[in-house]
C-alpha atoms as a PDB file:
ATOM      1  CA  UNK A   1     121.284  88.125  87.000  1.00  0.00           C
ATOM      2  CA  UNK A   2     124.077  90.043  86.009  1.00  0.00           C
ATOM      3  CA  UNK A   3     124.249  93.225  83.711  1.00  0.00           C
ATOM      4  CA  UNK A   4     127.646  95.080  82.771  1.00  0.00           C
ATOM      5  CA  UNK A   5     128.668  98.174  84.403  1.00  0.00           C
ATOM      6  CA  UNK A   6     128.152  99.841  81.540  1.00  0.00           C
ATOM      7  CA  UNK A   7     124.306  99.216  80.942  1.00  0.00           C
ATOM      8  CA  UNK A   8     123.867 100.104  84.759  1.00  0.00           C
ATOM      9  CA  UNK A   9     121.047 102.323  85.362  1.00  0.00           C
ATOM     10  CA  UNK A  10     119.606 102.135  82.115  1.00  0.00           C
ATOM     11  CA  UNK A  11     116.534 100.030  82.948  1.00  0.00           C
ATOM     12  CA  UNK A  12     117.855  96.705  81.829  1.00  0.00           C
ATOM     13  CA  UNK A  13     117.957  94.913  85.123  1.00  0.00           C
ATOM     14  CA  UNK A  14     114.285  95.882  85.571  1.00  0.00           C
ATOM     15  CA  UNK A  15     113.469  94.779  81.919  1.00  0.00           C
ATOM     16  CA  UNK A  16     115.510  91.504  82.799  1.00  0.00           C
ATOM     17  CA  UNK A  17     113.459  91.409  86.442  1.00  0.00           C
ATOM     18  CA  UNK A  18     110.257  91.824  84.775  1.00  0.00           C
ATOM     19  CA  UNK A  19     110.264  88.893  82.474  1.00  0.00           C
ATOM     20  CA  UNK A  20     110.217  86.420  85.026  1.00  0.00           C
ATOM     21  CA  UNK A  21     107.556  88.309  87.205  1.00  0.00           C
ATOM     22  CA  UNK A  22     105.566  88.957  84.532  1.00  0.00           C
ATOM     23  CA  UNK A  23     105.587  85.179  83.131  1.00  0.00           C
ATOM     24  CA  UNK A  24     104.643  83.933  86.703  1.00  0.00           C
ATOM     25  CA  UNK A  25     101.875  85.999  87.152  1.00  0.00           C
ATOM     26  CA  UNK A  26     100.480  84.855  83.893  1.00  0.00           C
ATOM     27  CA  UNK A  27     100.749  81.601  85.170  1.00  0.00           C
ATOM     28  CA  UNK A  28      99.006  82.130  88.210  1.00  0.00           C
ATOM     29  CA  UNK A  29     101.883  82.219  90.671  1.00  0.00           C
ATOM     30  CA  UNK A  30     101.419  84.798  93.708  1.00  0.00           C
ATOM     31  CA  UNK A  31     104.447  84.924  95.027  1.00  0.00           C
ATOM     32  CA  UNK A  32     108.010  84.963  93.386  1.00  0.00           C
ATOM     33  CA  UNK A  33     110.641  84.143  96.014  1.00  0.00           C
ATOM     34  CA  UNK A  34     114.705  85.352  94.660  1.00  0.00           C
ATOM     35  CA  UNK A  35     117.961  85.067  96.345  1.00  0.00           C
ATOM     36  CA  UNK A  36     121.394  87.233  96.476  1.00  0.00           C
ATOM     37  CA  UNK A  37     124.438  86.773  98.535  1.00  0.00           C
ATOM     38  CA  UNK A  38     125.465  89.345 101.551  1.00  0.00           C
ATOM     39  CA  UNK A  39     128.503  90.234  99.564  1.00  0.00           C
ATOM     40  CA  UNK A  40     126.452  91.721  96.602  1.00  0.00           C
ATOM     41  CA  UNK A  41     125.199  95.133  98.166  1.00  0.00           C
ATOM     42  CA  UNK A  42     123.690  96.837  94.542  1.00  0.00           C
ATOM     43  CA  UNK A  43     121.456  93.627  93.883  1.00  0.00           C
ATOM     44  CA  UNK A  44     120.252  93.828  97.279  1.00  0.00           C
ATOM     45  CA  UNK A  45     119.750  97.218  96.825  1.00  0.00           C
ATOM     46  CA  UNK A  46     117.775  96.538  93.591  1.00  0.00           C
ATOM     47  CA  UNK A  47     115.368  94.392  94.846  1.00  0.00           C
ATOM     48  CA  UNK A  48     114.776  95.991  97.728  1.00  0.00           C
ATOM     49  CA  UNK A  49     113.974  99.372  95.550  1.00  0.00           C
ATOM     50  CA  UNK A  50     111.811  96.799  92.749  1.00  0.00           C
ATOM     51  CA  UNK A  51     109.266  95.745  95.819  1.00  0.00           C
ATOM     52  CA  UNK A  52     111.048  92.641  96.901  1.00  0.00           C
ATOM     53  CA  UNK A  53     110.796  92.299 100.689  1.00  0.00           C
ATOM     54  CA  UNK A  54     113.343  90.112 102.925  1.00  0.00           C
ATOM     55  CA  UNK A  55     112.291  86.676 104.265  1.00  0.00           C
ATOM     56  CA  UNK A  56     113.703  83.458 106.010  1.00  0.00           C
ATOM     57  CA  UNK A  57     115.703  81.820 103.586  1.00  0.00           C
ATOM     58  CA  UNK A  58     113.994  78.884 101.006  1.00  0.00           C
ATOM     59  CA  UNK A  59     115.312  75.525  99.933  1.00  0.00           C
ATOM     60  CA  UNK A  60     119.021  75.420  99.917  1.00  0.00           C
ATOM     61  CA  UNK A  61     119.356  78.902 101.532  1.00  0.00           C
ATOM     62  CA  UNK A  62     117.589  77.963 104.278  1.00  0.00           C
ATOM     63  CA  UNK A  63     119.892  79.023 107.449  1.00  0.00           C
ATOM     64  CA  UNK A  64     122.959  79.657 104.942  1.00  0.00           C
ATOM     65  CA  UNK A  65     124.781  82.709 105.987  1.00  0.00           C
ATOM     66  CA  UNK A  66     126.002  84.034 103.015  1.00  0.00           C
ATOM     67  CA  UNK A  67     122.230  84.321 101.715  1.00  0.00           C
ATOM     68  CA  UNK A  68     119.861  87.253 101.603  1.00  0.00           C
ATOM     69  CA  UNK A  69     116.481  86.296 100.231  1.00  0.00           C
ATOM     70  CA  UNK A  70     113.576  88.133  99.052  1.00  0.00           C
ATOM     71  CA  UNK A  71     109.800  87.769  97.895  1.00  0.00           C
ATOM     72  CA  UNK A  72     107.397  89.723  96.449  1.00  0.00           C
ATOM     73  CA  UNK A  73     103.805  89.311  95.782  1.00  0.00           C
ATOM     74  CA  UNK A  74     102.499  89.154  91.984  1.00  0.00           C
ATOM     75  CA  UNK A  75      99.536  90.294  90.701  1.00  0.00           C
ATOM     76  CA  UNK A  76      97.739  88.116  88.878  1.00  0.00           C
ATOM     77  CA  UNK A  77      96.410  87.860  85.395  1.00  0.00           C
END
């Protein structure tokens, strides 16, 4: 996800961060697992601030050092 300096703090990377949450909760997921790298401090930041918790890295992050991963439980619909 990436929104232009300009647009920052306007709400659009929440609007953008939503849509996926919101579409996975419809669909019964109850977890939504995302990933960032170490050298991008804002989206850490971001998620961290949106209720997106650090955890062991998933799939291809999985002990990859430039990784910081997140999840966050959904509520369901």
């Amino acid at each position: 996800m990436y929104v232009v300096p300009e647009l920052r703090g306007t709400g659009v990377a929440t609007g953008i961060l939503r849509t996926p949450e919101d579409h996975a909760s419809r669909l019964g997921y109850k977890v939504l697992h995302l990933s960032t790298g170490v050298l991008q401090p804002d989206a850490i930041r971001f998620y961290e601030r949106e209720g997106y918790a650090r955890t062991e890295g998933y799939g291809p992050y999985v002990g990859h050092p430039l990784a910081v991963c997140f999840v966050r439980q959904l509520a369901c619909e």
